[in-house]
N, C-alpha and C. Protein backbone atom coordinates (compact mmCIF):
# COMPACT_ATOMS: atom_id res chain seq x y z
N UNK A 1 -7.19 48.31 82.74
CA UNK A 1 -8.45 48.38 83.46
C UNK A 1 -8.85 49.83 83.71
N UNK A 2 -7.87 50.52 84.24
CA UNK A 2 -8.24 52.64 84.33
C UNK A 2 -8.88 52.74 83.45
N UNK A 3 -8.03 52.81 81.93
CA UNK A 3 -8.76 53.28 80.75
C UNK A 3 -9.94 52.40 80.20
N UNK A 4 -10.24 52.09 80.73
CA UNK A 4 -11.56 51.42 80.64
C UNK A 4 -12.62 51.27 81.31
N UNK A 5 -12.56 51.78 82.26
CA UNK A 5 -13.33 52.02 83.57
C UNK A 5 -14.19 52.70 83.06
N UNK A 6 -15.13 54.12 82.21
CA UNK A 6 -15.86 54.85 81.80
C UNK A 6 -16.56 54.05 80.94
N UNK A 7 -16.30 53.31 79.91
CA UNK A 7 -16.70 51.95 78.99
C UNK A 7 -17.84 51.28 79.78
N UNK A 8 -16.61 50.47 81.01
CA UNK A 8 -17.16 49.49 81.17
C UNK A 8 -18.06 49.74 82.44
N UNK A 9 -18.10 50.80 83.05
CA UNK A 9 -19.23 51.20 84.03
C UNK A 9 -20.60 51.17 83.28
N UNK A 10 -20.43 51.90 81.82
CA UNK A 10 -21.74 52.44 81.12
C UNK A 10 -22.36 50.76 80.54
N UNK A 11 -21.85 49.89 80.03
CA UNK A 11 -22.05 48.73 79.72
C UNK A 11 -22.91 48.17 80.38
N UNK A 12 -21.53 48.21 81.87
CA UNK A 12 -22.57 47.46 82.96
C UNK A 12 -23.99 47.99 83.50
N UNK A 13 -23.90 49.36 83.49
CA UNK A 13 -24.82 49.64 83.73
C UNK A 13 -26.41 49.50 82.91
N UNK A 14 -26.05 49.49 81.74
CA UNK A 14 -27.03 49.51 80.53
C UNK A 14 -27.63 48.08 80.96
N UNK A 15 -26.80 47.44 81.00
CA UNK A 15 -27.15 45.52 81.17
C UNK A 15 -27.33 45.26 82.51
N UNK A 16 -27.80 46.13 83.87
CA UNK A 16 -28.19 45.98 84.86
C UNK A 16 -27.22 45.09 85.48
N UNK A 17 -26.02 45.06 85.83
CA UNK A 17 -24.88 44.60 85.87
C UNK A 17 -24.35 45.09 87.42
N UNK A 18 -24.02 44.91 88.53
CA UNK A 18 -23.50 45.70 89.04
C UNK A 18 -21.96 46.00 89.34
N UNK A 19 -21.54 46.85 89.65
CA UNK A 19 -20.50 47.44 89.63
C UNK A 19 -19.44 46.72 90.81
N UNK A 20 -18.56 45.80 90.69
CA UNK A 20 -17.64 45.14 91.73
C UNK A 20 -16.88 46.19 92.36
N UNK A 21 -17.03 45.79 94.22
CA UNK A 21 -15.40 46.41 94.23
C UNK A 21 -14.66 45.44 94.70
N UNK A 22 -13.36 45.41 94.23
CA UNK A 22 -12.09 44.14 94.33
C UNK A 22 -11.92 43.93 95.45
N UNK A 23 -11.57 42.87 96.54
CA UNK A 23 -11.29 42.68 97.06
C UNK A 23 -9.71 42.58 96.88
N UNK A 24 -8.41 43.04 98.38
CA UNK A 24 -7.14 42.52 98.07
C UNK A 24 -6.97 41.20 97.25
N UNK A 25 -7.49 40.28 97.86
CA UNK A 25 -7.23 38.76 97.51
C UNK A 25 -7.95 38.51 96.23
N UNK A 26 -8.92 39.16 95.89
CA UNK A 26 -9.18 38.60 94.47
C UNK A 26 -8.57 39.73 93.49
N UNK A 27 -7.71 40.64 94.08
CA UNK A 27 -7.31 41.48 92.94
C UNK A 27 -5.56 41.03 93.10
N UNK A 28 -5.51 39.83 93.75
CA UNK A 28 -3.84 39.07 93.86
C UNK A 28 -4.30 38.07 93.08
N UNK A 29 -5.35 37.51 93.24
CA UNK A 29 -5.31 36.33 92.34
C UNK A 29 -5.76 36.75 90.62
N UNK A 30 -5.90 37.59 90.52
CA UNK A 30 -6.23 38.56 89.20
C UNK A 30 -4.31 38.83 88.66
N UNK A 31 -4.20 39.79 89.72
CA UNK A 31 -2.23 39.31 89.51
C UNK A 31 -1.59 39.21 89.15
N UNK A 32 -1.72 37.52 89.97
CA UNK A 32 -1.15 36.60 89.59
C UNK A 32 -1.38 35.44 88.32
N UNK A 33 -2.50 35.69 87.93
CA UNK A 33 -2.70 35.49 86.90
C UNK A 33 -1.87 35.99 85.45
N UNK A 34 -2.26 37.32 85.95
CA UNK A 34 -1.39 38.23 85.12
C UNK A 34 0.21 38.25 85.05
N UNK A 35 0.66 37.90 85.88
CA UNK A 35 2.12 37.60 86.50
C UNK A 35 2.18 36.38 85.20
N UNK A 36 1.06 35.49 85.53
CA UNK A 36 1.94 33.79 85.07
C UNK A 36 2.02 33.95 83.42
N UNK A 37 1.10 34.94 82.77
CA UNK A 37 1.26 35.29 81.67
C UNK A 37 2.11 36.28 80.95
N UNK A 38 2.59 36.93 82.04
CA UNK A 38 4.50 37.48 81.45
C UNK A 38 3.56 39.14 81.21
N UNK A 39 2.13 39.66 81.69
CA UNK A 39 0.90 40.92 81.02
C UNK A 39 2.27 42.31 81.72
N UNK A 40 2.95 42.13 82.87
CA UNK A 40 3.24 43.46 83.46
C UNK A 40 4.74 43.43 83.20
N UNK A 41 5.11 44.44 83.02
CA UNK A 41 5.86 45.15 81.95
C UNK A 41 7.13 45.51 83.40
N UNK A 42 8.24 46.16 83.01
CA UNK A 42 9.79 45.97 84.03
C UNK A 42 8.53 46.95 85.50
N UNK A 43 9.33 47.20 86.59
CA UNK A 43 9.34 48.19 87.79
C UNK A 43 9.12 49.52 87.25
N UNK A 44 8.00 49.93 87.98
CA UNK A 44 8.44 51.67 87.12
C UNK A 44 9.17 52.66 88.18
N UNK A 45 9.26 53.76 87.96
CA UNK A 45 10.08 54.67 88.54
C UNK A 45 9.73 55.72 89.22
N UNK A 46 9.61 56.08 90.81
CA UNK A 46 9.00 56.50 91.53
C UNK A 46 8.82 57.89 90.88
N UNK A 47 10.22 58.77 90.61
CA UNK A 47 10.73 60.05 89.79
C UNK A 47 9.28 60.52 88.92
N UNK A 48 9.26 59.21 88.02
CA UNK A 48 8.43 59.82 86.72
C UNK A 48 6.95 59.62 87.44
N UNK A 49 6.93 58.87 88.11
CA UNK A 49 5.19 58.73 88.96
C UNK A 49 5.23 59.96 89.77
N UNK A 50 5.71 60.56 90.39
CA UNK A 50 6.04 61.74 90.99
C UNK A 50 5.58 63.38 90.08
N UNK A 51 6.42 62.74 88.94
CA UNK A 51 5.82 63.89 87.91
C UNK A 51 4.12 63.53 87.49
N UNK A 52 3.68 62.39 87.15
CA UNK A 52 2.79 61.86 87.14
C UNK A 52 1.49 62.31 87.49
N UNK A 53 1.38 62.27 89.05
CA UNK A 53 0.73 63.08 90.01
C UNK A 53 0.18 64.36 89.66
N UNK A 54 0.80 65.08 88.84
CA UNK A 54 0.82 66.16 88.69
C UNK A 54 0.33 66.46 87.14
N UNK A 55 1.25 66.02 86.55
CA UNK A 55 0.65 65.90 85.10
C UNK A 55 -1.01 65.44 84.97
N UNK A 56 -1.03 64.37 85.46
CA UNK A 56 -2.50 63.44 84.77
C UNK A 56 -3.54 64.11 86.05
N UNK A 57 -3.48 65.55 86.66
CA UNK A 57 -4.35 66.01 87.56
C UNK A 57 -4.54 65.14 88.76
N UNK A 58 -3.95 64.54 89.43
CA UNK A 58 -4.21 63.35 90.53
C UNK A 58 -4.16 64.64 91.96
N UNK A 59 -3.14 66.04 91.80
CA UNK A 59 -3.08 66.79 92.84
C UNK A 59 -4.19 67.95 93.34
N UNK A 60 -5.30 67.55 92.09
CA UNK A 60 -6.72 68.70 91.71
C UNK A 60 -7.46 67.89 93.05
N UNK A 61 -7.17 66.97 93.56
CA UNK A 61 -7.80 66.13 94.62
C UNK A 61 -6.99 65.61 95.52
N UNK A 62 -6.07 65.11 95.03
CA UNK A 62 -5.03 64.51 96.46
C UNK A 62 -3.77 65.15 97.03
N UNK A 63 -3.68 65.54 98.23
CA UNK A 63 -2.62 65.64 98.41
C UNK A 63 -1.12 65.07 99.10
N UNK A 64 -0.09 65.52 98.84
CA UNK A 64 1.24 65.02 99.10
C UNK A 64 1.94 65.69 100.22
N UNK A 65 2.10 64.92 101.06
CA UNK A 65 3.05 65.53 102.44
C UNK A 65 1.79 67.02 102.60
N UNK A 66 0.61 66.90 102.56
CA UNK A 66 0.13 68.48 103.04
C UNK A 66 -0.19 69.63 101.91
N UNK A 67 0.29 69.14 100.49
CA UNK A 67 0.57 70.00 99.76
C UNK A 67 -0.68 69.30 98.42
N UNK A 68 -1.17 70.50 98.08
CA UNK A 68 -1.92 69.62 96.66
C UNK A 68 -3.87 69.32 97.44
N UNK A 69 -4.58 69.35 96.78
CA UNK A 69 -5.83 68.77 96.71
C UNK A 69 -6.68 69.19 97.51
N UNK A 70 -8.22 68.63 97.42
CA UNK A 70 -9.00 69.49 98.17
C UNK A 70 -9.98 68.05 99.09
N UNK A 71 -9.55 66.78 98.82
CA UNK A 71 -9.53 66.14 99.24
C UNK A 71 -8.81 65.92 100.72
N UNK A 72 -9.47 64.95 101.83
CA UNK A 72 -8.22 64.62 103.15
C UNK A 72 -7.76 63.75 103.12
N UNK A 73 -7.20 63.08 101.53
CA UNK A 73 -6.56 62.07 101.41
C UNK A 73 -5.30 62.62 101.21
N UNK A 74 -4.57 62.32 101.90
CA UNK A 74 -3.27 62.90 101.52
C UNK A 74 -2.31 61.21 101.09
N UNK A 75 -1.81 61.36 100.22
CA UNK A 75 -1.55 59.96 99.51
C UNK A 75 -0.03 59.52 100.75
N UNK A 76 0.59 60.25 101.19
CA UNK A 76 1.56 60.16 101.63
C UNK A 76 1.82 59.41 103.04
N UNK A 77 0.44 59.61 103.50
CA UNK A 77 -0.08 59.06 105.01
C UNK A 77 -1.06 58.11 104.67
N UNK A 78 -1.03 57.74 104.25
CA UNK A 78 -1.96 56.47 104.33
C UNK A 78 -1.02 55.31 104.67
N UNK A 79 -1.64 54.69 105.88
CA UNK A 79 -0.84 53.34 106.45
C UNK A 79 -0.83 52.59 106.07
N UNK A 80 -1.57 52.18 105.17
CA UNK A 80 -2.16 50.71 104.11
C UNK A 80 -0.68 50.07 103.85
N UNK A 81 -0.23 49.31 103.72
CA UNK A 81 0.93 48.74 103.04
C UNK A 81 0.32 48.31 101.51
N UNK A 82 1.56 48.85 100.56
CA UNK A 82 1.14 48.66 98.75
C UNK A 82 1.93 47.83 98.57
N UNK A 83 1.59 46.68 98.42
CA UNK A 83 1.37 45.67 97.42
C UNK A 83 1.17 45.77 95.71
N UNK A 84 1.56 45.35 94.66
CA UNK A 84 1.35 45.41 93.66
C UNK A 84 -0.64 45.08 93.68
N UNK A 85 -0.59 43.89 93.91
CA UNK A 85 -1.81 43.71 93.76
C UNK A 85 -3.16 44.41 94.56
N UNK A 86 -2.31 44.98 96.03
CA UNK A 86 -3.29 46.36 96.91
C UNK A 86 -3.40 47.43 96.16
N UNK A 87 -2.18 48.00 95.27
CA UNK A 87 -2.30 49.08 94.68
C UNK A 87 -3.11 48.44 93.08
N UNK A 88 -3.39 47.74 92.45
CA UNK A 88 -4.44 47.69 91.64
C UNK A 88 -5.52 47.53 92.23
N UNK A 89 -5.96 46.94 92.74
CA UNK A 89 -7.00 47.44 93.92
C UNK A 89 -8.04 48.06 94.11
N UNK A 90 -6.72 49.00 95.11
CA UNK A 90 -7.49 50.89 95.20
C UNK A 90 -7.61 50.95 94.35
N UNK A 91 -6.73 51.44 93.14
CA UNK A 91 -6.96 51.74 91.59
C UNK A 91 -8.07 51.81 91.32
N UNK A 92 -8.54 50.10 90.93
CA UNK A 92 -10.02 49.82 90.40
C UNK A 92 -11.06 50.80 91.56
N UNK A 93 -10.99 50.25 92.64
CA UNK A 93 -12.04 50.91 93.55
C UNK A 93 -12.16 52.38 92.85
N UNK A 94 -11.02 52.89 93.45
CA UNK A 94 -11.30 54.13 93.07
C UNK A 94 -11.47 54.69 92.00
N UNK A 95 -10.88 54.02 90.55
CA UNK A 95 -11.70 54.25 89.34
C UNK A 95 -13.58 54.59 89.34
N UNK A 96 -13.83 53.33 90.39
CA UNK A 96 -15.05 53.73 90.31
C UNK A 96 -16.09 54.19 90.49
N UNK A 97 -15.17 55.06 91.87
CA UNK A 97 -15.89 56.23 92.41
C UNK A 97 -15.17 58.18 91.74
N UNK A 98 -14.43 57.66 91.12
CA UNK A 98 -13.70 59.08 90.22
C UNK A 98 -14.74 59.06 88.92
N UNK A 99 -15.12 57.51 88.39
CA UNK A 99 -15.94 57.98 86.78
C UNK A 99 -17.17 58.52 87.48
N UNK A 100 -17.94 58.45 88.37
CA UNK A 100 -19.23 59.32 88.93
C UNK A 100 -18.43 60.89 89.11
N UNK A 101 -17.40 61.22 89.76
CA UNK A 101 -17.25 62.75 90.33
C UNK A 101 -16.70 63.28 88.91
N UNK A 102 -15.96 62.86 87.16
CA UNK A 102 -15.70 63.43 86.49
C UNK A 102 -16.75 64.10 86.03
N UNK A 103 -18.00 63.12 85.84
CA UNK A 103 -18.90 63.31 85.32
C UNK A 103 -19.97 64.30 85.72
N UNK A 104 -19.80 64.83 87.03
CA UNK A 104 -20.40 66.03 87.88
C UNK A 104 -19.75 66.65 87.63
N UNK A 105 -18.26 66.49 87.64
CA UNK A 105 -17.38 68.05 87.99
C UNK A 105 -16.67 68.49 86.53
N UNK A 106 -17.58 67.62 85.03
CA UNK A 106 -16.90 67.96 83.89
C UNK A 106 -15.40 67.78 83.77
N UNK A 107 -14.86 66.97 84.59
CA UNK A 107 -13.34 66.76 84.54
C UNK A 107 -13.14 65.63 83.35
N UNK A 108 -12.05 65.42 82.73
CA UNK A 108 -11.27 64.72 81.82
C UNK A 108 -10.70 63.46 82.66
N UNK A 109 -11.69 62.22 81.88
CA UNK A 109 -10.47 61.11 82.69
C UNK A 109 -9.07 60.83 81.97
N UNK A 110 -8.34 60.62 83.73
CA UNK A 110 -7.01 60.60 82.86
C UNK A 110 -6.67 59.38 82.45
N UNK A 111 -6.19 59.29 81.29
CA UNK A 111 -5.06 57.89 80.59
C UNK A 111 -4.16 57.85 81.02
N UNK A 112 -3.84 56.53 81.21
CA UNK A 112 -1.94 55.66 81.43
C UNK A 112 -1.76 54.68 80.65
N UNK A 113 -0.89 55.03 80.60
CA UNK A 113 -0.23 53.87 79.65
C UNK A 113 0.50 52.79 80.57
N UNK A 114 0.42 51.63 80.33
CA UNK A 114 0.79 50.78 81.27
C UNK A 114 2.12 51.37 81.95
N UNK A 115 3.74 51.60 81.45
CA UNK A 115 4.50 52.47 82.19
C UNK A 115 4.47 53.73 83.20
N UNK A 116 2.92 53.92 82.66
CA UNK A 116 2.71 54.85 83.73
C UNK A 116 2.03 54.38 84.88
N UNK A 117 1.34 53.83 84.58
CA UNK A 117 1.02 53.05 86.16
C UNK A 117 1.99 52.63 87.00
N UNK A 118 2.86 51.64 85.92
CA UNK A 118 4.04 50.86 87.02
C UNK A 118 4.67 52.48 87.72
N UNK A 119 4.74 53.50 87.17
CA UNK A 119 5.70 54.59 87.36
C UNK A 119 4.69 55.26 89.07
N UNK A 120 3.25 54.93 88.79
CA UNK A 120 3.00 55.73 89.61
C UNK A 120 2.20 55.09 91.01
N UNK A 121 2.56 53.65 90.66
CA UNK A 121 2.38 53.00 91.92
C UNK A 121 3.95 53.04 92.59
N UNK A 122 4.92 52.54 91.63
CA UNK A 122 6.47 52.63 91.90
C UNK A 122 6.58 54.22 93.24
N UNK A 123 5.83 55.22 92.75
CA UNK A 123 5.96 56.79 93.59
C UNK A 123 5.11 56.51 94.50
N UNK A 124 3.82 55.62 94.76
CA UNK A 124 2.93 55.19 96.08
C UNK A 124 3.69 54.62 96.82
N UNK A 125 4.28 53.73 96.23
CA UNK A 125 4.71 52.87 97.44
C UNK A 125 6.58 53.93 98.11
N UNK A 126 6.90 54.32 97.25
CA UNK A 126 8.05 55.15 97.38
C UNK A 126 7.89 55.65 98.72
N UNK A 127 6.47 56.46 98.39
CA UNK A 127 5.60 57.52 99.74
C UNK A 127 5.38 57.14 100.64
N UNK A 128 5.37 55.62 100.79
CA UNK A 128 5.27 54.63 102.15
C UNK A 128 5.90 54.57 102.58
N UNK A 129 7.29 54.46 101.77
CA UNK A 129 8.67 53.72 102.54
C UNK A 129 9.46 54.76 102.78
N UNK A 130 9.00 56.13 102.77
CA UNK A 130 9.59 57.09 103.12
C UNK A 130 8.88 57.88 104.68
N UNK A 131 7.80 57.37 105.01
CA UNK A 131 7.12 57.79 105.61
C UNK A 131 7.79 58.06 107.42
């Protein structure tokens, strides 16, 4: 769904379409859907989501424990409890307020590959349970 988010904004938009944002519960029953069809791939690994952050530019805006971004999201404090299906979610949401600011600020959207997601929600929720 990330890597597709730039696609499928312009689509929708062309076809007067508007733009959803997920609700928790319909982005669990999305899921779980996905669950019953075997779509998500082992646990990923907080370590490599950690590097993640950093690599795919996520720290050009957010920051960690205080450190990183120009944003006052600091990913580390946020109280939300992550859920697999909370953290696709935000994701989407926020996919679709990042394809408007690349597109002002000439930034590159970033790609994941499904391991990288699991890797870098695996380091969200890490950031919770360390909190």
């Amino acid at each position: 769904m990330w890597n597709k988010t730039p696609a499928m904004i312009k689509a929708m938009k062309a076809r007067g379409v508007p733009l959803p944002q997920l609700e928790p519960q319909e982005m669990a029953d999305i899921v779980a859907y996905l669950y019953s069809v075997r779509y998500f791939a082992e646990p990923g690994d907080s370590r490599k989501g950690e590097k993640l952050v950093t690599s795919k530019g996520c720290l050009s805006c957010h920051a960690v424990r205080g450190k990183g971004g120009k944003s006052a999201t600091d990913l580390a404090r946020s109280k939300r409890p992550l859920s697999p299906a909370a953290a696709v979610s935000v994701m989407w949401n926020h996919a679709l307020g990042m394809e408007e600011q690349t597109k002002t600020q000439k930034d590159t959207w970033p790609q994941f590959r499904p391991e990288d997601m699991a890797d870098l929600v695996a380091y969200l929720q890490a950031l919770r349970r360390s909190r």
